[in-house]
Protein backbone atom coordinates (compact mmCIF):
# COMPACT_ATOMS: atom_id res chain seq x y z
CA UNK A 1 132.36 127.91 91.97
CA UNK A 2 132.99 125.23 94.22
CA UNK A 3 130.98 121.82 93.20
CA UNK A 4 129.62 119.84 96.00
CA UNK A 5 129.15 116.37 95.33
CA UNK A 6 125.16 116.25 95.40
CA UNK A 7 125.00 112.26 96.12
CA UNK A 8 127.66 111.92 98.30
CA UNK A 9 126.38 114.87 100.64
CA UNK A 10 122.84 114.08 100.38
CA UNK A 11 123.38 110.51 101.22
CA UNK A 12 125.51 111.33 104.60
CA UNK A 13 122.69 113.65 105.41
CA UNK A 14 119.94 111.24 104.98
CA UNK A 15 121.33 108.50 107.05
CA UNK A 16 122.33 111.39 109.60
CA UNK A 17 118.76 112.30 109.56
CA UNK A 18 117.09 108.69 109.43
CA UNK A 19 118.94 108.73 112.68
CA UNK A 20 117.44 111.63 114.24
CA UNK A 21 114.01 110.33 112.78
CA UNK A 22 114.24 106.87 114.32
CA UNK A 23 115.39 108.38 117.62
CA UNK A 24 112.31 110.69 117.68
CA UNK A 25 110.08 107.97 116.84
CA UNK A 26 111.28 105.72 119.11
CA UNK A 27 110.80 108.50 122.17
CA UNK A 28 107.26 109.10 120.59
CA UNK A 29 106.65 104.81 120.76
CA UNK A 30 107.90 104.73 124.50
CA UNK A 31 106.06 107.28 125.50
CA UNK A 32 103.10 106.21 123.87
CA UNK A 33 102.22 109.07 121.90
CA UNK A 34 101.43 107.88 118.81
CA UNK A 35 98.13 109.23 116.89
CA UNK A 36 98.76 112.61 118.75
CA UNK A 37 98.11 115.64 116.61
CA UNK A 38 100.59 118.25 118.45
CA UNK A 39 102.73 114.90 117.97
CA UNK A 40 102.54 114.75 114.22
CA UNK A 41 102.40 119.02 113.63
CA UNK A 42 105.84 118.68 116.13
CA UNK A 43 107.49 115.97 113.26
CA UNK A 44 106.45 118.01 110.11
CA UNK A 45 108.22 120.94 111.79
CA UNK A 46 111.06 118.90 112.32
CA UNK A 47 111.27 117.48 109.20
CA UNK A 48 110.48 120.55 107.39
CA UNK A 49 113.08 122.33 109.15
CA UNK A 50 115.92 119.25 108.73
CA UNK A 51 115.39 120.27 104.91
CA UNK A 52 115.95 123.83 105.51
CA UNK A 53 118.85 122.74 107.35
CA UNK A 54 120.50 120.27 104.71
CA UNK A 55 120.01 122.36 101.64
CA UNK A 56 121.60 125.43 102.94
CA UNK A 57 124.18 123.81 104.64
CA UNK A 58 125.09 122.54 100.90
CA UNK A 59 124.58 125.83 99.57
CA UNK A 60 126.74 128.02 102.12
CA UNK A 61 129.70 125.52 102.59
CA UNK A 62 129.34 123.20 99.58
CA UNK A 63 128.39 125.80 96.71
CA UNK A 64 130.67 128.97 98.01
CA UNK A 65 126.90 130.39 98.82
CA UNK A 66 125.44 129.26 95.28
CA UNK A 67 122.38 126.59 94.67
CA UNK A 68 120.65 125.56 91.63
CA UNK A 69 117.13 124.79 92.19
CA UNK A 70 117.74 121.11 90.58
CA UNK A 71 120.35 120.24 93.27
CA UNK A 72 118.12 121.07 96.35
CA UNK A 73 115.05 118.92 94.90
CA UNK A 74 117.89 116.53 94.28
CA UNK A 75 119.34 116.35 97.72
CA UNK A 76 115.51 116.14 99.01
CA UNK A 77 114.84 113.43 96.81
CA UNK A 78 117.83 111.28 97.62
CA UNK A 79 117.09 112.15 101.47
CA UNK A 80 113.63 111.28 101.24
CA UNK A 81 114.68 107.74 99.82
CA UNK A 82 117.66 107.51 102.91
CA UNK A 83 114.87 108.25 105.37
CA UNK A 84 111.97 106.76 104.09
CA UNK A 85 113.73 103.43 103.64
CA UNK A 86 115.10 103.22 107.52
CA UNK A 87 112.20 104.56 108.41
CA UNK A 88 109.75 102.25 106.54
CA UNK A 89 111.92 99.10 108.11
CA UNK A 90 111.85 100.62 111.66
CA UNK A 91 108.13 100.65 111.11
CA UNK A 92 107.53 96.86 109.94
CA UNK A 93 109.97 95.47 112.56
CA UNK A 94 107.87 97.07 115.20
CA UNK A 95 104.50 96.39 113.43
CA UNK A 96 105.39 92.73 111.92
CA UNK A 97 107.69 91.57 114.93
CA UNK A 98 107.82 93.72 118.61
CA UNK A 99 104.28 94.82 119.34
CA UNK A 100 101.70 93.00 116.74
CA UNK A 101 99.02 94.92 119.12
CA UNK A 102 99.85 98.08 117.71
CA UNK A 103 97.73 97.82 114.79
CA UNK A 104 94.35 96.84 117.00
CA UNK A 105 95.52 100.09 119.10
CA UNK A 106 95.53 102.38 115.70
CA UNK A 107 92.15 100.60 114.89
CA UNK A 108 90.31 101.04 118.33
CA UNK A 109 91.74 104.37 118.07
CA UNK A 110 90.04 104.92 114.71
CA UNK A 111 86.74 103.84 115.76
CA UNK A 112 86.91 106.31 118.63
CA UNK A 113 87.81 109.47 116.81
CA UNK A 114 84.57 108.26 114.34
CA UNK A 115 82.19 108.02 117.21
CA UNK A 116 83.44 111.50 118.48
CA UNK A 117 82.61 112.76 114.96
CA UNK A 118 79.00 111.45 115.35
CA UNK A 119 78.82 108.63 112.63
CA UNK A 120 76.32 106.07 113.41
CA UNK A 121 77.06 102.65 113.71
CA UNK A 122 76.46 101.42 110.31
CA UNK A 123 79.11 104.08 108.79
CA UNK A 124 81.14 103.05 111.52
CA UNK A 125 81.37 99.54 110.74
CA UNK A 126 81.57 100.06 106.96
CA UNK A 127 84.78 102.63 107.62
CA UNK A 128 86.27 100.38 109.97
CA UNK A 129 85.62 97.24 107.88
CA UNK A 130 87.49 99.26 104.67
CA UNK A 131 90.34 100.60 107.32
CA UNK A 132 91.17 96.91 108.84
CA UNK A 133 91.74 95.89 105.51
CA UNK A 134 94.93 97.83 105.23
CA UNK A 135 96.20 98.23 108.39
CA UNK A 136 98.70 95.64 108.13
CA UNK A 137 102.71 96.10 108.57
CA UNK A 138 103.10 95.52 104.78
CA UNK A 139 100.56 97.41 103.67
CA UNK A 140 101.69 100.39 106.47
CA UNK A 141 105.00 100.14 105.60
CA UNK A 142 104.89 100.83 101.57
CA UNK A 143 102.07 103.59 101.84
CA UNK A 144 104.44 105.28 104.70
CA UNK A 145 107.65 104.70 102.10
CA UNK A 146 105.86 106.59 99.39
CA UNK A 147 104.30 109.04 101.28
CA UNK A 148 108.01 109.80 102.89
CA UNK A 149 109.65 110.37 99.67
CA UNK A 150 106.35 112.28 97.81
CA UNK A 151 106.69 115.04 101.27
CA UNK A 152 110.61 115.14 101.27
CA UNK A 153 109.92 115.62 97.58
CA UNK A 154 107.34 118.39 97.97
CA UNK A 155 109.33 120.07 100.77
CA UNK A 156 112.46 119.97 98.70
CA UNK A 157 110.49 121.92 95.87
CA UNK A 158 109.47 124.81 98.64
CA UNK A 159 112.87 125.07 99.92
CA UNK A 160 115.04 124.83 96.87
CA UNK A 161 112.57 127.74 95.33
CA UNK A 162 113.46 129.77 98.60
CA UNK A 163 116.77 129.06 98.72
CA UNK A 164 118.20 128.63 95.14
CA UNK A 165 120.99 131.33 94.07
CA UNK A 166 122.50 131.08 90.88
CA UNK A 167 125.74 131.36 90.34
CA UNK A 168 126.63 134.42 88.44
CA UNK A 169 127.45 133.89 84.66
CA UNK A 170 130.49 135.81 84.83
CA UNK A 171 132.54 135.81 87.09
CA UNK A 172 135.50 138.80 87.62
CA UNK A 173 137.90 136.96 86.71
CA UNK A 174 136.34 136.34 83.36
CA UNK A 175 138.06 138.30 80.43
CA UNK A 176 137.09 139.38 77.38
């Protein structure tokens, strides 16, 4: 069996996919469609399906059709961190630096989705009061890294169980 190198690979295809990631997000950002549900169900699919991608890519041309479970939660893992980390510094440079309004937006935008859901105003203001104190581009930024890596992580674990093949123990060429 071939060995791919797990590190190497997964590395190259988390910077490849940061890529794609920061290109989407920028699109989203320009067009203004941040907070938008079909938005956010649109990137899961996406990044759901860059896994699927990545980890059988490794397996058909890397592992001569072969994956251990271990080395696609691996590859997800190291991915996650690739992504999450350009991702998280997109995020405070636009937050911290380009458009400091953002955050108010994401607030007012908070208080409007809780007075469609019928709070009155005193649950409003105590939500809103708790929210404002950690919607700041630090604060963002590190829950976002985190939560990056902990759903590449969990994603990994889905594929790699749907995907794994183990390598048979003996081979033909093996003689007794």
């Amino acid at each position: 069996m071939k060995k791919g190198n797990v590190l190497q690979f997964s590395l190259t295809w988390g910077v490849i996919s940061a890529i794609f990631f920061l290109i989407f997000s920028v699109i989203i950002y320009v067009a203004n469609l941040q907070g938008s549900t079909a938005v956010s169900l649109i990137n899961m699919a996406l990044f759901g399906g860059v896994f699927v991608f990545v980890i059988k890519k490794f397996r058909d041309q890397e592992q001569e059709g072969y994956l251990l479970f271990g080395q696609g939660v691996a590859i997800s893992a190291i991915m996650g961190v690739v992504i999450s980390l350009l991702s998280s510094i997109y995020t405070y440079i636009l937050m911290a630096f380009y458009d400091k309004g953002l955050i108010e937006k994401i607030l007012i935008d908070t208080e409007n989705k809780l007075i469609d859901q019928g709070l009155d105003d005193a649950q409003i203001d105590a939500t809103m009061e708790m929210t404002a104190k950690f919607m700041t581009p630090g604060f963002i930024t590190i829950s976002a890294f985190f939560s990056t890596i902990i759903m590449a992580i969990v994603i990994g674990l889905i594929v790699s169980a749907i995907l794994k093949k183990q390598p048979p123990v003996f081979s033909e060429k093996t003689e007794f």
